[in-house]
Protein backbone atom coordinates (compact mmCIF):
# COMPACT_ATOMS: atom_id res chain seq x y z
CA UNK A 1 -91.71 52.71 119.51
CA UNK A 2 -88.77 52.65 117.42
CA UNK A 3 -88.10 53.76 114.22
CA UNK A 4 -85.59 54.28 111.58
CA UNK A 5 -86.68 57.82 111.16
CA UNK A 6 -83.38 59.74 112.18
CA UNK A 7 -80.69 61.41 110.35
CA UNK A 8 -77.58 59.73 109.48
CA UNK A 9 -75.61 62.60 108.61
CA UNK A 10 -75.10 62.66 105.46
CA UNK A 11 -73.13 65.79 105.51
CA UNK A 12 -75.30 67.00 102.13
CA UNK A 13 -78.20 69.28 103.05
CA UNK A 14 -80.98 71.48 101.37
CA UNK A 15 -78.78 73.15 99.22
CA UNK A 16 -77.10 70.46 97.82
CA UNK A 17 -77.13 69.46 94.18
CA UNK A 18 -77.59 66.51 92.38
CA UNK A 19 -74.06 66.58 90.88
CA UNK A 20 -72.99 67.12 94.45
CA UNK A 21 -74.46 64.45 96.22
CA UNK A 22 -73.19 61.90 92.92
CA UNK A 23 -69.68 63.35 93.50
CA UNK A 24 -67.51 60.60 93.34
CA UNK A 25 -70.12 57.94 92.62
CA UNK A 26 -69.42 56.36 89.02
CA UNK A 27 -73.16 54.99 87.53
CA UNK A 28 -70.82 53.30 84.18
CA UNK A 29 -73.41 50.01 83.34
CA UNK A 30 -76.27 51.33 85.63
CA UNK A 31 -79.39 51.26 83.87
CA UNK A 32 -82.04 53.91 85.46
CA UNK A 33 -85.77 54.28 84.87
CA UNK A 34 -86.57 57.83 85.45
CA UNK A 35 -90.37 58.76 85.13
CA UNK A 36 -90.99 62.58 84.68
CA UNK A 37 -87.53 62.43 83.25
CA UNK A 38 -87.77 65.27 80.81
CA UNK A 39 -89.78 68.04 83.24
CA UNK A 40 -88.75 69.98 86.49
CA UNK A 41 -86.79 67.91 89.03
CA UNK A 42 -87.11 64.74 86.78
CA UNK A 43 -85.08 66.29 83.95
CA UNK A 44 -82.13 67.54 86.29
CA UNK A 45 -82.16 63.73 87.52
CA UNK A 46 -81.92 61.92 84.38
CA UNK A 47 -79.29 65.05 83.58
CA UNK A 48 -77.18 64.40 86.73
CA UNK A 49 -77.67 60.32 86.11
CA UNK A 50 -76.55 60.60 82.69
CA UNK A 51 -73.35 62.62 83.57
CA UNK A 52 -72.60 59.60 86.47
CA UNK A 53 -72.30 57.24 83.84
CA UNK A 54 -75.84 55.21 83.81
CA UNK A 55 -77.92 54.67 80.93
CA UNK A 56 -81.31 56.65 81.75
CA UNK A 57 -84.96 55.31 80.13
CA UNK A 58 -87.33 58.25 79.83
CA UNK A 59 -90.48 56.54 79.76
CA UNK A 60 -93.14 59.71 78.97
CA UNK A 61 -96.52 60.53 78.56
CA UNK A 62 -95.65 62.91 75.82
CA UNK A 63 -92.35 61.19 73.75
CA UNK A 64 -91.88 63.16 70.82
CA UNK A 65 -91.63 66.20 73.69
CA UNK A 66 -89.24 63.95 75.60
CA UNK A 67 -87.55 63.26 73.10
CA UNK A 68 -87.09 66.80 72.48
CA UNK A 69 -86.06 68.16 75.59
CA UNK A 70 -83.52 65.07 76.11
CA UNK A 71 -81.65 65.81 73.26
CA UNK A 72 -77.94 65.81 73.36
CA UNK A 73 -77.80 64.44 76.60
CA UNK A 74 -75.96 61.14 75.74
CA UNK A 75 -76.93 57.90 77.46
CA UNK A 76 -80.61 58.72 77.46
CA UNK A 77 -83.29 56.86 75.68
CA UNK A 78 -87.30 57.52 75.93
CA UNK A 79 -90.26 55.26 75.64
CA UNK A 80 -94.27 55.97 75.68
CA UNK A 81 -95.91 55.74 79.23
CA UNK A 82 -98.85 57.61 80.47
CA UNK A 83 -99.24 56.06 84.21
CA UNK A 84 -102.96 56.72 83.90
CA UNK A 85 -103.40 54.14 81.38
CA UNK A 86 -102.80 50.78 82.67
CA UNK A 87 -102.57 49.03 79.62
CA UNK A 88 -100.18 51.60 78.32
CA UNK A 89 -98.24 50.56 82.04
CA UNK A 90 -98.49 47.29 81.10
CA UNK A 91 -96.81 47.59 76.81
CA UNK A 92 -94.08 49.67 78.30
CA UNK A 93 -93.25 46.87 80.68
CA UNK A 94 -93.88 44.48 77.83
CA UNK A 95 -91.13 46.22 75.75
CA UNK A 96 -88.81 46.92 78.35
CA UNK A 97 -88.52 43.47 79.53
CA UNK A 98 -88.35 41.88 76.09
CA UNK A 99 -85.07 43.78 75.96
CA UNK A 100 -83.89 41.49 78.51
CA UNK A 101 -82.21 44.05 80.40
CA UNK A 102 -82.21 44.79 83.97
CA UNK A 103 -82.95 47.53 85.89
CA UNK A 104 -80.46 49.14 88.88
CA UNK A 105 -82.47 52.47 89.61
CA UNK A 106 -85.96 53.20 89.71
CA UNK A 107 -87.01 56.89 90.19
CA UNK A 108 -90.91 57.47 90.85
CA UNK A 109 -90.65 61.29 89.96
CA UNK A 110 -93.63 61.57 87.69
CA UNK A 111 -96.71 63.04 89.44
CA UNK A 112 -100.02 65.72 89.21
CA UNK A 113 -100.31 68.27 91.89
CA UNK A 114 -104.08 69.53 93.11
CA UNK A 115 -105.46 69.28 89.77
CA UNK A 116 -109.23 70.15 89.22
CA UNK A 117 -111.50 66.76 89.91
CA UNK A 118 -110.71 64.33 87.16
CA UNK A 119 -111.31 60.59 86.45
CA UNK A 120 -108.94 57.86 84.55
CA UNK A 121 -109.15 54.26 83.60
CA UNK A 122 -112.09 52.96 85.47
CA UNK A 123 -113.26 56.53 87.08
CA UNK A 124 -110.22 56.91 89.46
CA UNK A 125 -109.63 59.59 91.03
CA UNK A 126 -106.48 60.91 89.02
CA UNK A 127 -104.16 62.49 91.78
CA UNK A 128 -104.48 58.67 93.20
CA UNK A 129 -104.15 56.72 90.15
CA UNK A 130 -101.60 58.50 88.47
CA UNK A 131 -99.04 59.20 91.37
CA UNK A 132 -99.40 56.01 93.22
CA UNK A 133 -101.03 53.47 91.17
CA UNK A 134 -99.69 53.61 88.20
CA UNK A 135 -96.20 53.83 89.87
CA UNK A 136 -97.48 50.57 91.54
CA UNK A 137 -98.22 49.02 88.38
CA UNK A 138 -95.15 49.53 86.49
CA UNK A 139 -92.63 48.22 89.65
CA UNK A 140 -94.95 45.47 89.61
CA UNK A 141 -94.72 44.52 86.09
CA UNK A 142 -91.16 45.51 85.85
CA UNK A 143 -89.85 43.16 89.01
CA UNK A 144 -88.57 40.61 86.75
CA UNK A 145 -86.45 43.40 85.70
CA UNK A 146 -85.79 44.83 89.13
CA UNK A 147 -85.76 41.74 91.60
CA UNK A 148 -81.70 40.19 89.45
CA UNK A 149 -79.99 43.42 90.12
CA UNK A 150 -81.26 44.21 93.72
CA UNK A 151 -82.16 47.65 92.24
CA UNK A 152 -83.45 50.27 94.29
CA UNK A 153 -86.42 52.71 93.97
CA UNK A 154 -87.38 55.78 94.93
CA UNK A 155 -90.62 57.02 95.03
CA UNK A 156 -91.01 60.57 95.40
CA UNK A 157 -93.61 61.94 97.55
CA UNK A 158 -93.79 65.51 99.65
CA UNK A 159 -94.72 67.34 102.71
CA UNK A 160 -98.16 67.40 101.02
CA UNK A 161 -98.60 63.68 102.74
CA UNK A 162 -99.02 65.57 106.04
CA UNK A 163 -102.67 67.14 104.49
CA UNK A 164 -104.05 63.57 104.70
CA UNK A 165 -103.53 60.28 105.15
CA UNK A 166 -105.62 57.21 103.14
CA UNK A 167 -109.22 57.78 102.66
CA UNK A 168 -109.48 54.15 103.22
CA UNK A 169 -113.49 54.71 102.97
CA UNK A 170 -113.40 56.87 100.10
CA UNK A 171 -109.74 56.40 98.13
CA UNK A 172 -111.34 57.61 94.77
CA UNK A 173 -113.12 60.67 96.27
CA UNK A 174 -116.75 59.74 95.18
CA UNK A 175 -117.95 62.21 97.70
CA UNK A 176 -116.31 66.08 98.62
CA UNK A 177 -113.33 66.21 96.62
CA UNK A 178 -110.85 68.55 97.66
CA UNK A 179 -107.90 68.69 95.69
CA UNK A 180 -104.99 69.40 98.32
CA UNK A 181 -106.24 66.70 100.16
CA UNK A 182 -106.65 64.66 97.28
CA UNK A 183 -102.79 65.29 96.75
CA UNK A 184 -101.86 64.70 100.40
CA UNK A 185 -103.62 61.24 100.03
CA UNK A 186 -101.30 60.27 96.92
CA UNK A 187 -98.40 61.56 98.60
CA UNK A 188 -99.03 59.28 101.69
CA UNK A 189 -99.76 56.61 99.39
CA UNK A 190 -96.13 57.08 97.91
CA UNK A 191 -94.48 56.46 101.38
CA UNK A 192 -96.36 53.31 102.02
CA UNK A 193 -95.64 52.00 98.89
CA UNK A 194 -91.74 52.23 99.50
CA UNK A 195 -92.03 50.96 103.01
CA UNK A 196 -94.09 47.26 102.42
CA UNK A 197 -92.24 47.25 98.99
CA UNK A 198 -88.36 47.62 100.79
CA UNK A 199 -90.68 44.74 103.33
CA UNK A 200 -91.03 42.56 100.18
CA UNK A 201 -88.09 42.94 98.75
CA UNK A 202 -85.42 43.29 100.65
CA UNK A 203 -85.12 39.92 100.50
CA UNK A 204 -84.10 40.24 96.79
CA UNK A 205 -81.70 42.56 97.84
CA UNK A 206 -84.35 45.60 96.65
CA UNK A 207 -84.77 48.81 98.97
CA UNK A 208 -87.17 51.22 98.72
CA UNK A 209 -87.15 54.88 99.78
CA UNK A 210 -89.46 58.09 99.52
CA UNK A 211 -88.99 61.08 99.51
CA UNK A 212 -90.00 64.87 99.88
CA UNK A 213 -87.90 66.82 97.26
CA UNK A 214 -88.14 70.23 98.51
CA UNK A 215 -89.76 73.23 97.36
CA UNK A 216 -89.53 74.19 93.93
CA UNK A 217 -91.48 76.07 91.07
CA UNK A 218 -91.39 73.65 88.45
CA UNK A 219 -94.21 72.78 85.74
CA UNK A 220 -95.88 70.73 88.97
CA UNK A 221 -97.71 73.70 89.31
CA UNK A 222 -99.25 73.39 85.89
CA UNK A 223 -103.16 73.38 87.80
CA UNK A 224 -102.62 76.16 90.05
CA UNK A 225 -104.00 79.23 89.22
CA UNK A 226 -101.53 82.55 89.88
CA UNK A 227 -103.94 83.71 91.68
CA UNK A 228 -103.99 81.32 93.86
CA UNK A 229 -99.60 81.07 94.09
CA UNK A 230 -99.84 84.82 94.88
CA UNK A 231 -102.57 84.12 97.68
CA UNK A 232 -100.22 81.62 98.98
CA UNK A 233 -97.54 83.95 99.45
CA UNK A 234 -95.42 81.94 96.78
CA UNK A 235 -95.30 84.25 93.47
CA UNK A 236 -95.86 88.34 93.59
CA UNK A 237 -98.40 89.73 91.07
CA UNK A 238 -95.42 89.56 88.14
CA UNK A 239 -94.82 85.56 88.73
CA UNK A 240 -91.73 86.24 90.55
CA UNK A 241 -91.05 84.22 93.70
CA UNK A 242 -91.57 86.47 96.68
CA UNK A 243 -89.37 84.29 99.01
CA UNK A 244 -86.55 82.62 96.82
CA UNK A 245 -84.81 81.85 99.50
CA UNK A 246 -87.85 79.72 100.17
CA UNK A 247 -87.34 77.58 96.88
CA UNK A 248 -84.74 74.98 95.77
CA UNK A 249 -83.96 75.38 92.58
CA UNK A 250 -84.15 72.15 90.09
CA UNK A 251 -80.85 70.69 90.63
CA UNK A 252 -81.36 71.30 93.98
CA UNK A 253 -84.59 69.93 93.96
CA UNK A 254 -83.57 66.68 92.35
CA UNK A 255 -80.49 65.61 94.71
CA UNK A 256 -82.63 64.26 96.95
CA UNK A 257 -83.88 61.27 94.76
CA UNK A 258 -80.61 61.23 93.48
CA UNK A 259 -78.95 60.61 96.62
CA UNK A 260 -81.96 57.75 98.06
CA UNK A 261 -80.86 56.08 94.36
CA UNK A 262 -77.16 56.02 94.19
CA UNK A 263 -75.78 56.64 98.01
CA UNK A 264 -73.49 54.15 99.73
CA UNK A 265 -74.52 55.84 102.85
CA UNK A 266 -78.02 53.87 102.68
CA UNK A 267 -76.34 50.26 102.08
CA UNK A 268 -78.50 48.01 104.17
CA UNK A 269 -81.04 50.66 104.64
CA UNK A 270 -84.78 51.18 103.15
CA UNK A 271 -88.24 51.33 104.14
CA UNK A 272 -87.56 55.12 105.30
CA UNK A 273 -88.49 58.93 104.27
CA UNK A 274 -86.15 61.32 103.32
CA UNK A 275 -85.64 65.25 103.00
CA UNK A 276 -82.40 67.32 102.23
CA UNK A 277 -80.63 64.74 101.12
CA UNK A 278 -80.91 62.80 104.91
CA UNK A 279 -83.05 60.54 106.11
CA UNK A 280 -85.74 62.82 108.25
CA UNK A 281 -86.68 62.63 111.36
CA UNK A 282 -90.30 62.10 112.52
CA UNK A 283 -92.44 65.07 112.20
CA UNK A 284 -92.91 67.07 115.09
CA UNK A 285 -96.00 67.78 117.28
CA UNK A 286 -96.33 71.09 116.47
CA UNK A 287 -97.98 70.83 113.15
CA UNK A 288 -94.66 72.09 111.13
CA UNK A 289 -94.19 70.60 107.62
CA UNK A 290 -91.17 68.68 108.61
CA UNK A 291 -90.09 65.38 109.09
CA UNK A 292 -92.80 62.33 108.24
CA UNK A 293 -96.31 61.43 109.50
CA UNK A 294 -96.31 58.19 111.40
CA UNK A 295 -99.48 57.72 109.38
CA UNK A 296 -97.07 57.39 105.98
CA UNK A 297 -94.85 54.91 108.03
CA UNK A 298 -97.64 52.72 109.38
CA UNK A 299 -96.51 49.07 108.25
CA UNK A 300 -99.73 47.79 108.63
CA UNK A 301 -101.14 50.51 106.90
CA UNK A 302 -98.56 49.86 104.25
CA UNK A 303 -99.67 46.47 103.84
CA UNK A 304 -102.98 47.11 103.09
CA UNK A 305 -103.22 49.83 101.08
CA UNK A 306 -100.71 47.31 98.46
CA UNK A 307 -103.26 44.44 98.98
CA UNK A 308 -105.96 47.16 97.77
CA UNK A 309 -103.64 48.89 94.80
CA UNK A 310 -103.16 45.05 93.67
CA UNK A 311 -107.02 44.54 93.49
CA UNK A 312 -107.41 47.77 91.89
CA UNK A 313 -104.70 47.23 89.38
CA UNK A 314 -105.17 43.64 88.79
CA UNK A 315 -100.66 43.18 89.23
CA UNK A 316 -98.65 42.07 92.10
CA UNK A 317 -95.46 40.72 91.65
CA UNK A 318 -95.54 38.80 95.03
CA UNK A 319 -99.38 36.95 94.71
């Protein structure tokens, strides 16, 4: 079968930065939605963004911090949104299109990473509902926003999508919750999100991408105990990294949704994964963390698992 799932040669790679891979690229009247804008790889995007010109919105679970952290970076403007809460989804779409603006850049970059088992809105399962559907939700309810523009989005996923693929018996883990898996299932989800929503709307002129930023110690790692980094082989008994050459840093860490967002290299392109600021290839048969799943690819699989996040949520823009 083919696929779409090569490198184009971007000539950027794993150690590029998000300045780097916007070199060149002027964002002046670009209006970006960044969540996770104010933490870890988020923050160096809506950073990088903001120094390209476009007009970031920093919707966040926590504001007032936002607000905090984002100060003096002109060009940047925050709003409430915890993606965990539908109907606080729903009044940050509410305000945002009642500003009758439109929207060029959507960056997915919020997310929870292997937390301990934990239930939102109508007993989710939170890895799920937070990463994918309320990232679902809020595209959804912000396409009369997106759809004018042709914007594109980016939804940022990982290599954690190779640890499973959709529990399509079991999404909300009612029974043996494991909480890497429970990650690797969101993750998945992320990538078949981008490729039946570049399906619907490319015909609006809207691509979709996702993503596997890289390696990097950032606040992510908020659930994991050290004991558990060290056992990993990540941190050494002091916190330090044991490998840094292992680890992007930040900046490095954020040019990959950077580039999927803003590169002319992927005009007339979408529906794909990317990694190092390429798109990747598909994951090999050995079992290496490279390259995508063809489960995360699957259009059909794509297909239903929005028909199912639209029942669950109760939005889609294309009913």
């Amino acid at each position: 079968m083919s696929t779409a799932q090569h490198k184009i040669g971007s000539g950027f790679g794993a150690k590029s930065t998000a300045d780097e891979v916007l070199e060149g690229i002027d964002l002046s009247g670009k209006l970006a939605i960044v969540t996770g804008g104010y933490s870890g790889i988020g923050l160096e995007t809506t950073r990088a963004l903001a120094r390209a010109g476009a007009h970031v919105v920093v919707p966040a679970r926590r504001p007032e911090a936002a607000r905090e952290v984002l100060e003096g970076i002109d060009g940047v403007e925050t709003d409430e949104l915890d993606l965990g809460d539908l109907e606080s989804v729903r009044a940050f779409a509410e305000r945002f299109l009642a500003s009758g603006r439109t929207v060029d850049l959507v960056i997915d970059s919020a997310g929870i990473m292997a937390c301990p088992e934990t239930r939102v809105g109508p007993g989710w399962e939170a890895q799920f509902a937070t990463n994918h559907l309320g990232h679902f939700a809020l595209v959804n309810r912000l396409w009369p926003a997106i759809a004018p523009g042709g914007a594109r989005v980016v939804s940022v996923s990982s290599t954690g999508h190779h640890t499973s693929g959709i529990r399509w018996d079991d999404v909300n883990w009612r029974t043996g919750y494991d909480k890497w898996e429970a990650y690797g299932q969101a993750k998945t989800a992320n990538v078949l999100f981008a490729v039946e929503l570049d399906r619907l709307g490319r015909d609006f002129g809207v691509r979709a991408f996702a993503l596997h930023p890289g390696g990097i110690l950032t606040p992510l790692q908020r659930h994991l105990p050290k004991e558990e980094m060290v056992e990993r082989g990540w941190i050494d008994e002091n916190g330090e990294p044991l490998h840094p050459e292992a680890f992007k840093t930040p900046e490095q860490g954020a040019a990959t949704q950077v580039w999927a967002a803003t590169s002319p290299q992927l005009d007339g392109l979408g529906g794909v994964y990317c990694e190092d600021c390429d798109i990747a290839e598909p994951a090999p048969a050995d079992g290496s963390r490279t390259g995508v799943k063809p489960h995360a690819t699957d259009p059909e699989q794509a297909t239903r698992l929005w028909a199912l996040s639209a029942e669950l949520t109760g939005v889609n823009a294309f009913a």
